[in-house]
PDB file of N, CA and C in Angstrom:
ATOM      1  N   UNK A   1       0.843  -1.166   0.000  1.00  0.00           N
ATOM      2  CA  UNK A   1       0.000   0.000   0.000  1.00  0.00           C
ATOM      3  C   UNK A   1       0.896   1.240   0.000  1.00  0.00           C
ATOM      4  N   UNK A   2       0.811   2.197  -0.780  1.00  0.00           N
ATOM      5  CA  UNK A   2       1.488   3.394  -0.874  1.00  0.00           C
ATOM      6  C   UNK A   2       0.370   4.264   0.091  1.00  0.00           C
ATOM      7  N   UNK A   3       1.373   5.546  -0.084  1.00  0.00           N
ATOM      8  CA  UNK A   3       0.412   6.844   0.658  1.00  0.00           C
ATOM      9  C   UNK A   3      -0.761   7.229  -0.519  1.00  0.00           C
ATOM     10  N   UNK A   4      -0.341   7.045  -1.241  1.00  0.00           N
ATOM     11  CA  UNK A   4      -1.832   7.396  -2.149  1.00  0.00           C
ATOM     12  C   UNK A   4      -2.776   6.518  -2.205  1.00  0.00           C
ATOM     13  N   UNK A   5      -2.884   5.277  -2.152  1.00  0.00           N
ATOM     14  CA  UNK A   5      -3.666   4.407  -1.976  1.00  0.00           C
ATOM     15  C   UNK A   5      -4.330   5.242  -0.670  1.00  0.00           C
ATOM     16  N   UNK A   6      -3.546   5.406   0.379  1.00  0.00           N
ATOM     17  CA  UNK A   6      -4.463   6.027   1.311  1.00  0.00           C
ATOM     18  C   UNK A   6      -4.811   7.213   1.715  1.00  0.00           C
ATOM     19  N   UNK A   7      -4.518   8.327   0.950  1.00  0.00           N
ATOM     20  CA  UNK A   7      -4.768   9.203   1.040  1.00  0.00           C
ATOM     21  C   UNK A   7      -5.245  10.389  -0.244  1.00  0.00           C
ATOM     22  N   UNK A   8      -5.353   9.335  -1.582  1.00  0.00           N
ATOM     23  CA  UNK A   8      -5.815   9.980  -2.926  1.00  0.00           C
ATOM     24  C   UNK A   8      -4.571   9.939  -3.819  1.00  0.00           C
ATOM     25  N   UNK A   9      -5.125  10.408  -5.272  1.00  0.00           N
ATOM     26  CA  UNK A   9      -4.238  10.159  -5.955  1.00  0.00           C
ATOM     27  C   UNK A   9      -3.339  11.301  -6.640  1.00  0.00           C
ATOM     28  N   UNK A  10      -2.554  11.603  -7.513  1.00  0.00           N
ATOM     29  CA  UNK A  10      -2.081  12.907  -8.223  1.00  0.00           C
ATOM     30  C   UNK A  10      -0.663  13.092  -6.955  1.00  0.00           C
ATOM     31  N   UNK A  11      -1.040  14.382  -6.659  1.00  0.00           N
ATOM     32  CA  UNK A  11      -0.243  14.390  -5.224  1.00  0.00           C
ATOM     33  C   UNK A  11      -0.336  13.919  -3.988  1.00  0.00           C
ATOM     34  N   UNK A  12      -1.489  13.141  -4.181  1.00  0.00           N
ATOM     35  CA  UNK A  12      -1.397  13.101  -2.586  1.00  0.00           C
ATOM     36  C   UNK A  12      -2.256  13.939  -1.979  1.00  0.00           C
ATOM     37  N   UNK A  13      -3.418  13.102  -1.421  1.00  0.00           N
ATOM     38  CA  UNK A  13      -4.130  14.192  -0.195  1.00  0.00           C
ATOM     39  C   UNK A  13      -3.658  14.701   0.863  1.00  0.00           C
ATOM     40  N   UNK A  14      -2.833  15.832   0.496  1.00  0.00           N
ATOM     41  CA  UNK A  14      -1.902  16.471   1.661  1.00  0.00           C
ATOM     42  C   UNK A  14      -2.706  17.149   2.840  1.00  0.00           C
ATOM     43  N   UNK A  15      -4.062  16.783   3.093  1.00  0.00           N
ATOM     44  CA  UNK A  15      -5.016  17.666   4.017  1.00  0.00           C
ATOM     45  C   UNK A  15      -5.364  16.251   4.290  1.00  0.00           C
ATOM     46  N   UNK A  16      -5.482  14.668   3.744  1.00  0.00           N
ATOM     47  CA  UNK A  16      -5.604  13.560   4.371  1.00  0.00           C
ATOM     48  C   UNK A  16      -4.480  13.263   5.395  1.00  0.00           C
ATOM     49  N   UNK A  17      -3.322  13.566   4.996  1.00  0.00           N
ATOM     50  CA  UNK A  17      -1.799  12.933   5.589  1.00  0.00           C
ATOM     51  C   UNK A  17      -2.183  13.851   6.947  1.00  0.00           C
ATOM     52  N   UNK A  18      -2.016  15.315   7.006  1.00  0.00           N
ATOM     53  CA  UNK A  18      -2.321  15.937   8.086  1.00  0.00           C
ATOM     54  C   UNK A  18      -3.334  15.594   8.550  1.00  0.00           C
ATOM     55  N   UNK A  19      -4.224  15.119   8.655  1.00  0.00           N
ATOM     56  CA  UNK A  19      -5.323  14.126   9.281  1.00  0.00           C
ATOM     57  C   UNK A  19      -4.809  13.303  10.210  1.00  0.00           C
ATOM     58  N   UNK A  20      -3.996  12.473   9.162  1.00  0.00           N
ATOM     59  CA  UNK A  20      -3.596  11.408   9.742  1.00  0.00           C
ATOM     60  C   UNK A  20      -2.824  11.476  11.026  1.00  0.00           C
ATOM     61  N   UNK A  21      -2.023  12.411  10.264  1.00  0.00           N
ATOM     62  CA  UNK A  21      -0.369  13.287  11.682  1.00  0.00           C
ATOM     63  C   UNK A  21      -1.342  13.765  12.926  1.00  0.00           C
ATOM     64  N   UNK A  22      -2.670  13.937  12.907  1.00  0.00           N
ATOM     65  CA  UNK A  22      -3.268  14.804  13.899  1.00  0.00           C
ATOM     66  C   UNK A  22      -3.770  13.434  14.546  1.00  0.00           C
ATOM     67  N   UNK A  23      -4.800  12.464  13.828  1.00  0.00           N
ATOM     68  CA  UNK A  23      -5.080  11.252  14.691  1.00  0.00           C
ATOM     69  C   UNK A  23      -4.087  10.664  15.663  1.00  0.00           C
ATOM     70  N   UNK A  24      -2.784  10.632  15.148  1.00  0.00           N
ATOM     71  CA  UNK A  24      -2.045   9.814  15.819  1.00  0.00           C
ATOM     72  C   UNK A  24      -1.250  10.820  17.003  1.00  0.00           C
ATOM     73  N   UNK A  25      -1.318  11.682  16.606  1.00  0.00           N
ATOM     74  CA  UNK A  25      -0.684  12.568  18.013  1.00  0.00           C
ATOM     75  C   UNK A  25      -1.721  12.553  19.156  1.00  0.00           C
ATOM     76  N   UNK A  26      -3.439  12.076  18.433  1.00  0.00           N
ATOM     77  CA  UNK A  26      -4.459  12.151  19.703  1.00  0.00           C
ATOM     78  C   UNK A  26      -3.938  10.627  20.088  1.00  0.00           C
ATOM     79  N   UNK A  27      -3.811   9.674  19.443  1.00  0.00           N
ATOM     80  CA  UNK A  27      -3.633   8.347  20.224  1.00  0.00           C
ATOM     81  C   UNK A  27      -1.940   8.453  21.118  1.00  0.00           C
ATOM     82  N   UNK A  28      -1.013   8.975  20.389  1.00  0.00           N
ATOM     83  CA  UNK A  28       0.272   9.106  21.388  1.00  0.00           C
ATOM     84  C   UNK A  28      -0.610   9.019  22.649  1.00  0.00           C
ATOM     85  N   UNK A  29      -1.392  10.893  22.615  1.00  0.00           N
ATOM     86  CA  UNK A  29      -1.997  11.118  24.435  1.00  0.00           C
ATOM     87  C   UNK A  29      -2.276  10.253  25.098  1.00  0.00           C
ATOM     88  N   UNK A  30      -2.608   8.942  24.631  1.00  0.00           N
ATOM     89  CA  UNK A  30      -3.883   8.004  25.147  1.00  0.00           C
ATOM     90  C   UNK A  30      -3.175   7.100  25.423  1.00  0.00           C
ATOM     91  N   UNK A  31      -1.580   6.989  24.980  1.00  0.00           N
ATOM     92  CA  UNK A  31      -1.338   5.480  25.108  1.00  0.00           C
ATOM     93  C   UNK A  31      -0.316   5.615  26.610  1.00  0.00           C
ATOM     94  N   UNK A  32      -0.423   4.543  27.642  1.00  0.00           N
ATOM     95  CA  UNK A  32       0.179   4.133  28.200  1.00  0.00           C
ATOM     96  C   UNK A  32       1.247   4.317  28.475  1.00  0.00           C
ATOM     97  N   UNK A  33       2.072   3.867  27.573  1.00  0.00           N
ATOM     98  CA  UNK A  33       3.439   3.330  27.541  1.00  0.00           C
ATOM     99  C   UNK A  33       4.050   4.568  27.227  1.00  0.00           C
ATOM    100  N   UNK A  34       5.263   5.491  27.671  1.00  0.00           N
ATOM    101  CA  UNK A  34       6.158   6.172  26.891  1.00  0.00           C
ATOM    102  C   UNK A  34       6.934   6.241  26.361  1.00  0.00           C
ATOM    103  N   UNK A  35       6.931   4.828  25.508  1.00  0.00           N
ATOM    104  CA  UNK A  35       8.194   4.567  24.290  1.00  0.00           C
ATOM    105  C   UNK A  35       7.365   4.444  23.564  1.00  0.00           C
ATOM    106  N   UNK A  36       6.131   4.006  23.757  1.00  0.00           N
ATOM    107  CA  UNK A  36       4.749   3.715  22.636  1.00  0.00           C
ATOM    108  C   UNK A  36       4.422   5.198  21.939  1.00  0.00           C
ATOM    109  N   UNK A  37       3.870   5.706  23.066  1.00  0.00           N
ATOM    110  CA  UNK A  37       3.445   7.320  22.667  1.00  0.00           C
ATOM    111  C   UNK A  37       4.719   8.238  22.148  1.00  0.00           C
ATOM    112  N   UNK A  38       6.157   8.166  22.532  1.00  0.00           N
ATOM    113  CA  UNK A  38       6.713   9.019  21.395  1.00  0.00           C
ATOM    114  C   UNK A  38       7.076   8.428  20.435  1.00  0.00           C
ATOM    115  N   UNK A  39       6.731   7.092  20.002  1.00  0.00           N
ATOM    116  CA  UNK A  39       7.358   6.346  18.726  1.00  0.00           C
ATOM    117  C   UNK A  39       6.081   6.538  18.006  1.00  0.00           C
ATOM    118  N   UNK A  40       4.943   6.669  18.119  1.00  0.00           N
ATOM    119  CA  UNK A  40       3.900   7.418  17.527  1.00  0.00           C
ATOM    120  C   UNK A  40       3.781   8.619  17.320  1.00  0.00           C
ATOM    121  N   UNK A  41       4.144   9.526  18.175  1.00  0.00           N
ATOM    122  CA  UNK A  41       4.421  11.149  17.713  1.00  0.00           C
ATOM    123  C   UNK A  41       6.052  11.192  16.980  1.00  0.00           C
ATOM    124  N   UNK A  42       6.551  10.273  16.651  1.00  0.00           N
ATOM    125  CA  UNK A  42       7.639  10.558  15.390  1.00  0.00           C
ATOM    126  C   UNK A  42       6.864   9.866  14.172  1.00  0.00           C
ATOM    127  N   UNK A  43       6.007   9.020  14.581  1.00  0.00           N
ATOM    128  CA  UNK A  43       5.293   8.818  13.039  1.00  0.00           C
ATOM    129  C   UNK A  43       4.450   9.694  12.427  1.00  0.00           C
ATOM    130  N   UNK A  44       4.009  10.686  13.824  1.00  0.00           N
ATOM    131  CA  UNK A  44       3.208  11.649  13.284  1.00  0.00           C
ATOM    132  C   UNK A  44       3.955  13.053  12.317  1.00  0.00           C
ATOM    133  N   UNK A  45       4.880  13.238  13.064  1.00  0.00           N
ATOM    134  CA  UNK A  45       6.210  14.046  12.799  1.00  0.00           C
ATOM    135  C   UNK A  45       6.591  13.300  11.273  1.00  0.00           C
ATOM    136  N   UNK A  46       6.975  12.062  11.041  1.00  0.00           N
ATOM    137  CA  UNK A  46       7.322  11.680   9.417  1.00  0.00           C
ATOM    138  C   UNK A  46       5.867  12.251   8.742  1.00  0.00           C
ATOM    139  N   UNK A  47       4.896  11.775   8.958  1.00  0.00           N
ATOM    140  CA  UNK A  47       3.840  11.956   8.011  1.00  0.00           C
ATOM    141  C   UNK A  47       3.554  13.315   7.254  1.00  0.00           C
ATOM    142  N   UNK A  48       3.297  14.533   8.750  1.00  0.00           N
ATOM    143  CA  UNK A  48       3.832  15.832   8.664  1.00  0.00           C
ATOM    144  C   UNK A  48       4.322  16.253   7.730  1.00  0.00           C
ATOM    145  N   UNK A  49       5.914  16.021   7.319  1.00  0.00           N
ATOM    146  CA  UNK A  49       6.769  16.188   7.103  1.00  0.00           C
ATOM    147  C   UNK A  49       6.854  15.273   4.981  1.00  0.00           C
ATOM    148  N   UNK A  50       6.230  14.455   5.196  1.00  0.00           N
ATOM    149  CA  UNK A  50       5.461  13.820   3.806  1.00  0.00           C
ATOM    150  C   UNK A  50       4.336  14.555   3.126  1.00  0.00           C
ATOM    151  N   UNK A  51       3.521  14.964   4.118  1.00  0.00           N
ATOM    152  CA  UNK A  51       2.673  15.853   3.348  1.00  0.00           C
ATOM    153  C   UNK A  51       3.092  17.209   2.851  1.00  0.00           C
ATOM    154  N   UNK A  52       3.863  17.617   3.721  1.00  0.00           N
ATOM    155  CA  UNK A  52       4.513  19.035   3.150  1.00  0.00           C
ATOM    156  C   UNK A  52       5.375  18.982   1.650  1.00  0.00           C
ATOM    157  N   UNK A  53       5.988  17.864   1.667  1.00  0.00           N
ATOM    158  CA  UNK A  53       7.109  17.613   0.673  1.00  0.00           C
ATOM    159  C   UNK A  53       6.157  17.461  -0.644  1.00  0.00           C
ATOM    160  N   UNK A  54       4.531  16.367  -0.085  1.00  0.00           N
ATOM    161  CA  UNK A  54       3.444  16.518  -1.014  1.00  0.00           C
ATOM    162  C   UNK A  54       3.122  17.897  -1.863  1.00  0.00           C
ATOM    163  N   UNK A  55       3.040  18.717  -0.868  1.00  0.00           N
ATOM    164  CA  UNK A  55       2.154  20.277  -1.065  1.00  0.00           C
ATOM    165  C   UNK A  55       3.249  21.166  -1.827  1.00  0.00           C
ATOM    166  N   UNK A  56       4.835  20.456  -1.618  1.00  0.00           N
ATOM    167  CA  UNK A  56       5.738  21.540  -2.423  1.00  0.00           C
ATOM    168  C   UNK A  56       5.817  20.850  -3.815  1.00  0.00           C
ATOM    169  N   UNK A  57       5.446  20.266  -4.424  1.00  0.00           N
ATOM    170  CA  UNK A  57       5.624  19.499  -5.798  1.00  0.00           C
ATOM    171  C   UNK A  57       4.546  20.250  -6.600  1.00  0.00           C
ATOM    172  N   UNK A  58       5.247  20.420  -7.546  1.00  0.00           N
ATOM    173  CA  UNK A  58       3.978  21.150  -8.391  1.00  0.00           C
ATOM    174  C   UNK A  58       3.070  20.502  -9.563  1.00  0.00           C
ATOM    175  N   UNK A  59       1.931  21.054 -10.091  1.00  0.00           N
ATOM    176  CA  UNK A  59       0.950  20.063 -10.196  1.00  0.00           C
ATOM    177  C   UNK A  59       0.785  20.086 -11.852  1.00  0.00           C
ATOM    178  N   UNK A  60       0.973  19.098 -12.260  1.00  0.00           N
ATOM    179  CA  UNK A  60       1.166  17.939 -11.972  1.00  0.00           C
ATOM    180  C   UNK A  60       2.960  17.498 -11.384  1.00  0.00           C
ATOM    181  N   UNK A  61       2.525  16.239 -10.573  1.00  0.00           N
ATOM    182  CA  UNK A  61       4.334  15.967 -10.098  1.00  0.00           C
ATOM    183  C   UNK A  61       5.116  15.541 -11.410  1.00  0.00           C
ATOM    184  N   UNK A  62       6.154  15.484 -11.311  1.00  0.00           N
ATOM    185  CA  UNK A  62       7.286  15.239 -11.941  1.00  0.00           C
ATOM    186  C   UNK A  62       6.803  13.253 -11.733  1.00  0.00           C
ATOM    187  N   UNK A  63       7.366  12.713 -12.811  1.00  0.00           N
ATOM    188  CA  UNK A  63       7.500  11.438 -12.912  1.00  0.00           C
ATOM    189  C   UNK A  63       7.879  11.129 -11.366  1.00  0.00           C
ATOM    190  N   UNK A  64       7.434  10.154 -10.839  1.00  0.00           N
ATOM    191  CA  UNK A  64       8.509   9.451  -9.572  1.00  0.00           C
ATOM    192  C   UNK A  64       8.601  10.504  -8.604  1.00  0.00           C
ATOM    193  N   UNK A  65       7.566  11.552  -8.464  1.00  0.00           N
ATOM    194  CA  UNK A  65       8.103  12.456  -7.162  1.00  0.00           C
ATOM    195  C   UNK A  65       7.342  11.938  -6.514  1.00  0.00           C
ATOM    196  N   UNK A  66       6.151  11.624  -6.085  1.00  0.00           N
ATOM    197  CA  UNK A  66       5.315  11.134  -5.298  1.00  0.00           C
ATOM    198  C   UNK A  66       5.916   9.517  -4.559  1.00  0.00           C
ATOM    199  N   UNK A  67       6.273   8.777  -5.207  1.00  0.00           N
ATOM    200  CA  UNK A  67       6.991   7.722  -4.996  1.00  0.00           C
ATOM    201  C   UNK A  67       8.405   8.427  -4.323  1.00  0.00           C
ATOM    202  N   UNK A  68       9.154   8.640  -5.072  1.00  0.00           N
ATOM    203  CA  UNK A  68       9.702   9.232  -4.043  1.00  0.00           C
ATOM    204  C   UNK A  68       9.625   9.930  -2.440  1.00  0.00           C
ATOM    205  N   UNK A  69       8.873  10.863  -2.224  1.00  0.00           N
ATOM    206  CA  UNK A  69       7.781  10.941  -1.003  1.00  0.00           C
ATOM    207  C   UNK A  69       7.483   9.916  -0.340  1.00  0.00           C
ATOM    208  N   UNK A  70       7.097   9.218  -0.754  1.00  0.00           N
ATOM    209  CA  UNK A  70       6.629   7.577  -0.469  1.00  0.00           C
ATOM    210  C   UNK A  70       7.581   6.621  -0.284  1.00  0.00           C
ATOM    211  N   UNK A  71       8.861   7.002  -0.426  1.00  0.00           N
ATOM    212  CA  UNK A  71       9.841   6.169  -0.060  1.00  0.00           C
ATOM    213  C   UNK A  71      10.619   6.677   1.062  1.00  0.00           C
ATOM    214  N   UNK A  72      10.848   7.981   1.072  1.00  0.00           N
ATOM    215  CA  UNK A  72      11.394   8.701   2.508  1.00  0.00           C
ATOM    216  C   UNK A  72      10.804   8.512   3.998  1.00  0.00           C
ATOM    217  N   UNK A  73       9.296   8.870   3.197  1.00  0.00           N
ATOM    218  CA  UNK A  73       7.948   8.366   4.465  1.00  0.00           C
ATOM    219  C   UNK A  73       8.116   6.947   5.030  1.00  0.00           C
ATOM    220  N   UNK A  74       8.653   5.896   4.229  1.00  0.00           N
ATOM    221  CA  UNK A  74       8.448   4.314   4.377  1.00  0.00           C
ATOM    222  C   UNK A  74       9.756   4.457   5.418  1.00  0.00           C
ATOM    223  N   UNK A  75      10.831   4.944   4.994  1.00  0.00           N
ATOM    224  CA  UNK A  75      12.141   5.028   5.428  1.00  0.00           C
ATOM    225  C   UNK A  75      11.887   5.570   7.124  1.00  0.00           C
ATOM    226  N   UNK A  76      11.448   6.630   7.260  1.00  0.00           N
ATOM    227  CA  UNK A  76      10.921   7.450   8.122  1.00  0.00           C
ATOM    228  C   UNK A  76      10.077   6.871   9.313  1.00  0.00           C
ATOM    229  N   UNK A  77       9.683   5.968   8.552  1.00  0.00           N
ATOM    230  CA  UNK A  77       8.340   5.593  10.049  1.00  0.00           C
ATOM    231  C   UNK A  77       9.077   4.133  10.358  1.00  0.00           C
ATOM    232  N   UNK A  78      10.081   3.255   9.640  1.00  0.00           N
ATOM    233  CA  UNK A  78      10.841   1.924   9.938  1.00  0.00           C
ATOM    234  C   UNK A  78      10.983   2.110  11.417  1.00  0.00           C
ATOM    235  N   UNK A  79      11.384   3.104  11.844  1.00  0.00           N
ATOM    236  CA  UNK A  79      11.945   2.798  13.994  1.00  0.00           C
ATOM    237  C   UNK A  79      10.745   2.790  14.440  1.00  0.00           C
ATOM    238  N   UNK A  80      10.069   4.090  14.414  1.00  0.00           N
ATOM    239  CA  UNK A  80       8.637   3.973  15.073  1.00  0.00           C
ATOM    240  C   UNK A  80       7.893   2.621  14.771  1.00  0.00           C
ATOM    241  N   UNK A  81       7.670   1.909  13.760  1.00  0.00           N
ATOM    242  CA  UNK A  81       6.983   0.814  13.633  1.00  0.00           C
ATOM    243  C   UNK A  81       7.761  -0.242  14.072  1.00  0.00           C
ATOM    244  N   UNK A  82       8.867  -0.081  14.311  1.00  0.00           N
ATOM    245  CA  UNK A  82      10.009  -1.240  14.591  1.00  0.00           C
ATOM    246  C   UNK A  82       9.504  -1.597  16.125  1.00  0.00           C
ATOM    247  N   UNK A  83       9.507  -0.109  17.252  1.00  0.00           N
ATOM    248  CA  UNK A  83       8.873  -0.275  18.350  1.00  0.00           C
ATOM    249  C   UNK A  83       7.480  -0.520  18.589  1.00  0.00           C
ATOM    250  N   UNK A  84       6.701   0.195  18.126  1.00  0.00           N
ATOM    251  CA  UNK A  84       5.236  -0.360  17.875  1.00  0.00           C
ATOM    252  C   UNK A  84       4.943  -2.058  17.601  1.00  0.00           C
ATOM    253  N   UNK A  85       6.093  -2.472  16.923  1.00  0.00           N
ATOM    254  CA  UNK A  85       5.479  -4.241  16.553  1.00  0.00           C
ATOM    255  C   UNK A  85       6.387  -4.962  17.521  1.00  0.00           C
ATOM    256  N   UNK A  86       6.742  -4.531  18.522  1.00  0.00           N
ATOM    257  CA  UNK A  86       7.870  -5.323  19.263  1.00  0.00           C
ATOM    258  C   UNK A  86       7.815  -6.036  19.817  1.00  0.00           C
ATOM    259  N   UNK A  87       7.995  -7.331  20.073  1.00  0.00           N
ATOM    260  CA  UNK A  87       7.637  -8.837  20.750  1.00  0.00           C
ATOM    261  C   UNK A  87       6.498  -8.171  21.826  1.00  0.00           C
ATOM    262  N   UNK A  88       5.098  -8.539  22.206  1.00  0.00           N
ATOM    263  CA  UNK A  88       4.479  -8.447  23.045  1.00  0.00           C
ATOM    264  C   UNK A  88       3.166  -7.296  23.091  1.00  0.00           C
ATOM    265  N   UNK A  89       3.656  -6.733  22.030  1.00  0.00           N
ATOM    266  CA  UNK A  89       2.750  -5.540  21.552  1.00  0.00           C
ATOM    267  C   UNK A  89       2.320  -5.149  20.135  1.00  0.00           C
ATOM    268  N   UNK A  90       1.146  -6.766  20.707  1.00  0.00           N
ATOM    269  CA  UNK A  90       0.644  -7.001  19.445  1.00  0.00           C
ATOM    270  C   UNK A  90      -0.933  -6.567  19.721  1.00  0.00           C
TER     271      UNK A  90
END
């Protein structure tokens, strides 16, 4: 699944991604654990940071910019999800 699959197509629903960055900074608050909750507010922080890179590409993107985006983002959220899936916290 790419970010456009989940968030639209062309550039990128850069007002979905910030959605997203905002849901997960409400679940950080909520969670428990405090390796849980800031390894979720750095995923929120990559996403952020994906949508902006979205919103600076101009329209239409360049071949491979969106994918690109989509590969920094993948790169970006690897630790946070690394802790999130970690033996026991499933």
């Amino acid at each position: 699944m790419t970010v456009t699959d989940l968030v639209g197509a062309a550039r990128g629903d850069v007002a979905g991604l910030h959605a997203l960055a905002s849901r997960l900074r409400r679940a950080a608050a909520a969670l428990p654990d405090p390796e849980d909750a800031v390894a979720v507010r750095v995923a929120a922080d990559a996403v952020d940071v994906a949508a902006e890179e979205l919103r600076a590409l101009p329209a239409p993107p360049p071949p491979g910019a969106v994918v690109e985006v989509e590969t920094v983002l993948a790169r970006d959220l690897a630790a946070p999800l690394a802790v999130l899936t970690r033996e026991g916290n499933h």
